[in-house]
Protein backbone atom coordinates (compact mmCIF):
# COMPACT_ATOMS: atom_id res chain seq x y z
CA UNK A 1 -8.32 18.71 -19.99
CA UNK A 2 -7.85 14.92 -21.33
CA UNK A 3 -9.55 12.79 -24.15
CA UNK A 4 -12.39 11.34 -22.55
CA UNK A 5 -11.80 7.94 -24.05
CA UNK A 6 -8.37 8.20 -22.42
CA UNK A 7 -9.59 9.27 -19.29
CA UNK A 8 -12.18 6.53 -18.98
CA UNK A 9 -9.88 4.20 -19.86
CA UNK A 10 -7.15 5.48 -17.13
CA UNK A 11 -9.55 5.11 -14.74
CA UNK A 12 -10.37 1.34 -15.25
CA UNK A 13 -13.86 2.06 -16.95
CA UNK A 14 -12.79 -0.40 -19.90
CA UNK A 15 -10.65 -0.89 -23.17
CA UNK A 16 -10.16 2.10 -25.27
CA UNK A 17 -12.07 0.17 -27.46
CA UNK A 18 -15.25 -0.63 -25.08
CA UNK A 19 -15.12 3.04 -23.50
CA UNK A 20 -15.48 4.39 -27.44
CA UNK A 21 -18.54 2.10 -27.74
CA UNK A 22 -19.86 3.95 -24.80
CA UNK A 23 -19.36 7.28 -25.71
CA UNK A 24 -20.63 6.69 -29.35
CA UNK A 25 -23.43 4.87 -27.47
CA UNK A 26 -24.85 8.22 -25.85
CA UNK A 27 -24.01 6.49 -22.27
CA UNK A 28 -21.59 9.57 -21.34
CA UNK A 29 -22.05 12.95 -20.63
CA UNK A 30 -20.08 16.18 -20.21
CA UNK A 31 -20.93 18.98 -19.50
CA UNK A 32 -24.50 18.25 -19.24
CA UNK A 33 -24.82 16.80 -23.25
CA UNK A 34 -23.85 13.49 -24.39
CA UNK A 35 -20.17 13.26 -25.78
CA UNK A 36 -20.38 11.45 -28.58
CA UNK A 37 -16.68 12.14 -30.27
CA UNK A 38 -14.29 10.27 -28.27
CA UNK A 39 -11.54 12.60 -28.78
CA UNK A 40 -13.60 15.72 -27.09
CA UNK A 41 -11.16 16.95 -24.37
CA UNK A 42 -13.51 17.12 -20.89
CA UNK A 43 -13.00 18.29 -17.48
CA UNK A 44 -13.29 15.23 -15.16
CA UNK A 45 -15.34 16.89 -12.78
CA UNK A 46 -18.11 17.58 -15.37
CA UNK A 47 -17.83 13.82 -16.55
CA UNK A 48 -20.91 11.02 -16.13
CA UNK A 49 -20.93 8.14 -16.96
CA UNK A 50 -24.44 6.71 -16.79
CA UNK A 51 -25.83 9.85 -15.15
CA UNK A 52 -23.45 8.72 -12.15
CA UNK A 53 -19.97 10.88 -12.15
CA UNK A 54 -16.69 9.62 -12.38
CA UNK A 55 -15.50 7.24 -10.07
CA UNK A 56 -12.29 8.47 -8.35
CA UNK A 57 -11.10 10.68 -11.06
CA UNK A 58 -8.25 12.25 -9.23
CA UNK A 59 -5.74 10.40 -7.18
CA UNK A 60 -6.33 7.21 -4.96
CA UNK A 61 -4.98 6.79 -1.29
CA UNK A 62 -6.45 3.95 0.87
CA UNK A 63 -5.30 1.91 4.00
CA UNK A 64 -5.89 -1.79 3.88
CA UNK A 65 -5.70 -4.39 7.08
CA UNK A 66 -4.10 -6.75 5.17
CA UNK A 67 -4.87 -10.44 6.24
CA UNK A 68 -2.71 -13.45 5.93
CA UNK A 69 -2.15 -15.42 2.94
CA UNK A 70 -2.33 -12.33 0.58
CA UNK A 71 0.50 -10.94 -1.64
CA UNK A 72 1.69 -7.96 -2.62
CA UNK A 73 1.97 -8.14 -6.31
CA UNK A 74 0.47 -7.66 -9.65
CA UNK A 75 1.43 -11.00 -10.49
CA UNK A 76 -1.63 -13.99 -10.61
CA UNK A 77 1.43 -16.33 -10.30
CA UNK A 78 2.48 -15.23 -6.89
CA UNK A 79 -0.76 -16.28 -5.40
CA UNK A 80 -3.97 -14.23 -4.23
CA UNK A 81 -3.55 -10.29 -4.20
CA UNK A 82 -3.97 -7.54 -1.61
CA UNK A 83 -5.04 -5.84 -4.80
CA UNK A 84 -8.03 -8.50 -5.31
CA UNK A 85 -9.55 -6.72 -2.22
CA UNK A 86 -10.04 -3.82 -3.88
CA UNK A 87 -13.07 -2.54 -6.41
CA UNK A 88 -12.72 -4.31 -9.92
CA UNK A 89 -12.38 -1.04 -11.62
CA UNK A 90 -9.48 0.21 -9.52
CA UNK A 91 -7.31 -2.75 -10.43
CA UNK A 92 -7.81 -1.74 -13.93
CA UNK A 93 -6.57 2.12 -13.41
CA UNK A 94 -3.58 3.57 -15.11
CA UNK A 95 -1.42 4.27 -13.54
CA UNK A 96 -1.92 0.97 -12.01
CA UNK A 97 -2.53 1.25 -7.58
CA UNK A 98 0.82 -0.10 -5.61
CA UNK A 99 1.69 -0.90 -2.52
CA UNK A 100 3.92 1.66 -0.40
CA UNK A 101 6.21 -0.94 0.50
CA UNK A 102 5.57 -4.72 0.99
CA UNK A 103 4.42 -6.93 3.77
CA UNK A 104 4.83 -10.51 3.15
CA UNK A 105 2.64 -13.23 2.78
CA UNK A 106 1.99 -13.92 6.22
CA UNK A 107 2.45 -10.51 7.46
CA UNK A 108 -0.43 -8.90 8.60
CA UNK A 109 -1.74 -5.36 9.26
CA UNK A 110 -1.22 -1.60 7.60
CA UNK A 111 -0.54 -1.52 4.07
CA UNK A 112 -0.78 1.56 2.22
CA UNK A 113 -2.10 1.31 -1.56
CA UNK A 114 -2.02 4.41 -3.79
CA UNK A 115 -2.08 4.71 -7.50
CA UNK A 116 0.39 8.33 -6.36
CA UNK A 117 4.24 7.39 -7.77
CA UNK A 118 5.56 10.06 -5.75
CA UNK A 119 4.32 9.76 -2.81
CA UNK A 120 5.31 5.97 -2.78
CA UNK A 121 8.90 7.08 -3.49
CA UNK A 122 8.57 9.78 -0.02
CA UNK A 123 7.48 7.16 2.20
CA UNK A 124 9.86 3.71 1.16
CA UNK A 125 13.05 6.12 0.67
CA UNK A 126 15.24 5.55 3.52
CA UNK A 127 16.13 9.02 3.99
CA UNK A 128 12.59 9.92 4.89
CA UNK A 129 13.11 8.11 7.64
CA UNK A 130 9.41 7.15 8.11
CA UNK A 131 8.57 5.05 11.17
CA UNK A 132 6.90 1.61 11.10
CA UNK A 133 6.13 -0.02 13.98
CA UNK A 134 5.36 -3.92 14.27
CA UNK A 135 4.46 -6.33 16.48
CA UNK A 136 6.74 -9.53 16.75
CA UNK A 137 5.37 -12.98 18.33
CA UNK A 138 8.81 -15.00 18.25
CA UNK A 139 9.11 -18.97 18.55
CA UNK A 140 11.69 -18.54 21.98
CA UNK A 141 12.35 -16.23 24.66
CA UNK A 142 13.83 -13.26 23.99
CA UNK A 143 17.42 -12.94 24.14
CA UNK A 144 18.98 -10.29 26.90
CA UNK A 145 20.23 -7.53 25.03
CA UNK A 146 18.34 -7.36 22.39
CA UNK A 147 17.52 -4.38 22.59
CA UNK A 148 21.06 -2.68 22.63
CA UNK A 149 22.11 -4.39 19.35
CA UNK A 150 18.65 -3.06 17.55
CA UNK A 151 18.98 0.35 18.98
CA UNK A 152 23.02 0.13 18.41
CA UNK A 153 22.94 -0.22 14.83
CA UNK A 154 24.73 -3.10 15.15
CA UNK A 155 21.70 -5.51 13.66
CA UNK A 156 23.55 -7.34 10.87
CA UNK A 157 21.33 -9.56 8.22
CA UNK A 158 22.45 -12.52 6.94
CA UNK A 159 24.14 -12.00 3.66
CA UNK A 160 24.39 -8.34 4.19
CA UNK A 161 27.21 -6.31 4.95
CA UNK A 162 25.86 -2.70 6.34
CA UNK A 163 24.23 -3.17 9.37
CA UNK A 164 20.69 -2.22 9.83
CA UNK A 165 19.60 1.44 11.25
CA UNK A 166 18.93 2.06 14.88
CA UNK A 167 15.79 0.21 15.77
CA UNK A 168 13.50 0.38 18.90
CA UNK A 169 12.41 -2.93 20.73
CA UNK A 170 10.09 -2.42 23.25
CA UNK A 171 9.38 -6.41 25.16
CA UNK A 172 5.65 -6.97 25.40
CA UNK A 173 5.88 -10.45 26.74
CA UNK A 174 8.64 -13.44 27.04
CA UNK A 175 8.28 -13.68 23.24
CA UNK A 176 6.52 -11.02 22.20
CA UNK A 177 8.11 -7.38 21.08
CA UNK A 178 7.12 -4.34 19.66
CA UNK A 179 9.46 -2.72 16.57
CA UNK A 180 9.75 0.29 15.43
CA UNK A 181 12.56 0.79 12.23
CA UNK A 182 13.01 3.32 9.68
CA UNK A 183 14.17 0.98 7.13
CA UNK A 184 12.25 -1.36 4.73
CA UNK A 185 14.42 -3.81 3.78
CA UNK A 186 13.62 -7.55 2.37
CA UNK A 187 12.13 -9.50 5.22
CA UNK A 188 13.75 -7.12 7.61
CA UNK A 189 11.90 -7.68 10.94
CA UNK A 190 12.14 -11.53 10.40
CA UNK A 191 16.42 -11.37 9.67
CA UNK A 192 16.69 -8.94 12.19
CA UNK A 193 15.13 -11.44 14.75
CA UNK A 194 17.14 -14.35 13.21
CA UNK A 195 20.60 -12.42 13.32
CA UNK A 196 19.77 -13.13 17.33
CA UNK A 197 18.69 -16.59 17.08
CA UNK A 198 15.13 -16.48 17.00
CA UNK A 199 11.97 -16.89 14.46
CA UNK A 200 9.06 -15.09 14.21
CA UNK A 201 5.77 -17.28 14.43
CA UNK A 202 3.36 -14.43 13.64
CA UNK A 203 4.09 -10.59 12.47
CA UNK A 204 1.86 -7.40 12.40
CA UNK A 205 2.25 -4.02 11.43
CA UNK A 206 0.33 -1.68 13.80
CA UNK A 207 1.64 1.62 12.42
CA UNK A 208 3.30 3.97 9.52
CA UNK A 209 4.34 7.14 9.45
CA UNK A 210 1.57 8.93 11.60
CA UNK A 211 -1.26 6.63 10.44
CA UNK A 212 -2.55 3.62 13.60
CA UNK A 213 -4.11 1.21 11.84
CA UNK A 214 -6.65 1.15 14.93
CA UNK A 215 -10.12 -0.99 14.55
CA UNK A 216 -10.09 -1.32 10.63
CA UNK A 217 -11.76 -5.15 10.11
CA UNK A 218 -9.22 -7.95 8.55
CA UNK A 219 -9.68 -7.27 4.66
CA UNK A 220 -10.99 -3.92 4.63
CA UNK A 221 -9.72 -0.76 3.76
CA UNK A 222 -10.65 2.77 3.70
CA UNK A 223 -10.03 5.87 2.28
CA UNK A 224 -7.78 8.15 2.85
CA UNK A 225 -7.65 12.47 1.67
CA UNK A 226 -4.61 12.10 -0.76
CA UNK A 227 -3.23 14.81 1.07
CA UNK A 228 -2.67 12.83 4.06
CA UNK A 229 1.21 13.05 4.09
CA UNK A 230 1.86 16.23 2.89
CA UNK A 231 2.25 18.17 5.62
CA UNK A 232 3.67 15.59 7.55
C-alpha cells in the first residue's frame, strides 16, 4: 500500500503538486469511489485515473532498436536520447528508466531499458558473464589471427593494463565480423578492433543475454514480462 499522490507521482503522472489537484479534483478513483485525500494509502491495481487504470504500475522492461545518432543519457546536453523514444510519462517515472549498459552514439541495435536497479546490476556485472554479440563492419581487411588474440585473452586496450576476456570472432566478410564478449567495457568492441590496427565504420548489436533483437523496426521498442531474466 502507498500514498496515492506518491504513487502517481512515481509513475510520471505529474508533480506532487499537479497529481494532488487531481485527486482533490474527483479525477481518481480507488477502489471504485473517488479518492479525494491525497494521503489515502491504495492498492495500485484498484487505482484509475480518469476511469482508465494505472499505466505501468509495477516494474518496466522494454527492448529498444536503437538507431544512430541517439544517446544513452539523461542528460539534454549530450544530445538526443534513446529515452526521448519512449512515452512522455515514462521518462518522468521514479525511479527514473536506464539503460542496461550503453551503446554509443553511433552504435546501433539491442538496448535494454528498465526502470529495475537490480536487474541492471545482474546483467552489466562482469561476473554474470552475460553474452553480447555484435556485428563489426571495419574500415580494412581483417588481420590473420585475429581471432586467436580475442579468444586468447590477450586483447589489450589502449590505456589499459588487464587484458580483455576471451572473446569470439566469427569473419562474416573481408571486413566484416561477428563478436561475441562478456565484458562491457568503454568503447570496447571499437579498442578491441583498434588494439589490431583497424576502425570500425559501422557497429550493431544483434544480441544479449538470450534476447535476438530479430525484426524490431529502427526506433521501436517493445515490451518485455519483467520476469524475462529470472530464470535465465
Amino acid at each position: 500500500m502507498q500514498r496515492i499522490d506518491q504513487l502517481l507521482a512515481s509513475l510520471g503522472y505529474g508533480s506532487r503538486r499537479e497529481v494532488r489537484d487531481w485527486i482533490e479534483g474527483g479525477r481518481v478513483q480507488a477502489g471504485g469511489v473517488a479518492a479525494r485525500d491525497p494521503s489515502t494509502r491504495v492498492d495500485p491495481s484498484q487505482v484509475l485515473v480518469d476511469g482508465e487504470p494505472l499505466d505501468h504500475p509495477g516494474e518496466l522492461l522494454v527492448m529498444l532498436h536503437k538507431p544512430a545518432g541517439r544517446v544513452c543519457s539523461h542528460d539534454p546536453g549530450e544530445g538526443p536520447s534513446v529515452y526521448g523514444l519512449l512515452p512522455e510519462r515514462w521518462q518522468r517515472r521514479n525511479p527514473p528508466v536506464a539503460s542496461v549498459g550503453r551503446l554509443d552514439k553511433e552504435t546501433t541495435g539491442l538496448l535494454l531499458l528498465t526502470d529495475r536497479s537490480a536487474l541492471v546490476h545482474r546483467l552489466t556485472s562482469p561476473k554474470h558473464k552475460v553474452a553480447k554479440v555484435y556485428r563489426a563492419t571495419l574500415d580494412r581487411d581483417l588481420p590473420a589471427g585475429i581471432e586467436e588474440v580475442f579468444a586468447g585473452g590477450a586483447c589489450l586496450l589502449e590505456g589499459e593494463t588487464t587484458p580483455c576476456a576471451p572473446a569470439t570472432l566469427r569473419r562474416i566478410g573481408p571486413r566484416e565480423a561477428e563478436v561475441t564478449l562478456t565484458e562491457g567495457r568503454y568503447h570496447q568492441v571499437r579498442r578491441m578492433f583498434a588494439s589490431q590496427g583497424c576502425g570500425v565504420t559501422d557497429l550493431h548489436r544483434s544480441r544479449l543475454g538470450h534476447l535476438e533483437l530479430g525484426d524490431l523496426p529502427v526506433g521501436c521498442w517493445r515490451e518485455l514480462p519483467i520476469n524475462t531474466f529470472d530464470t535465465k
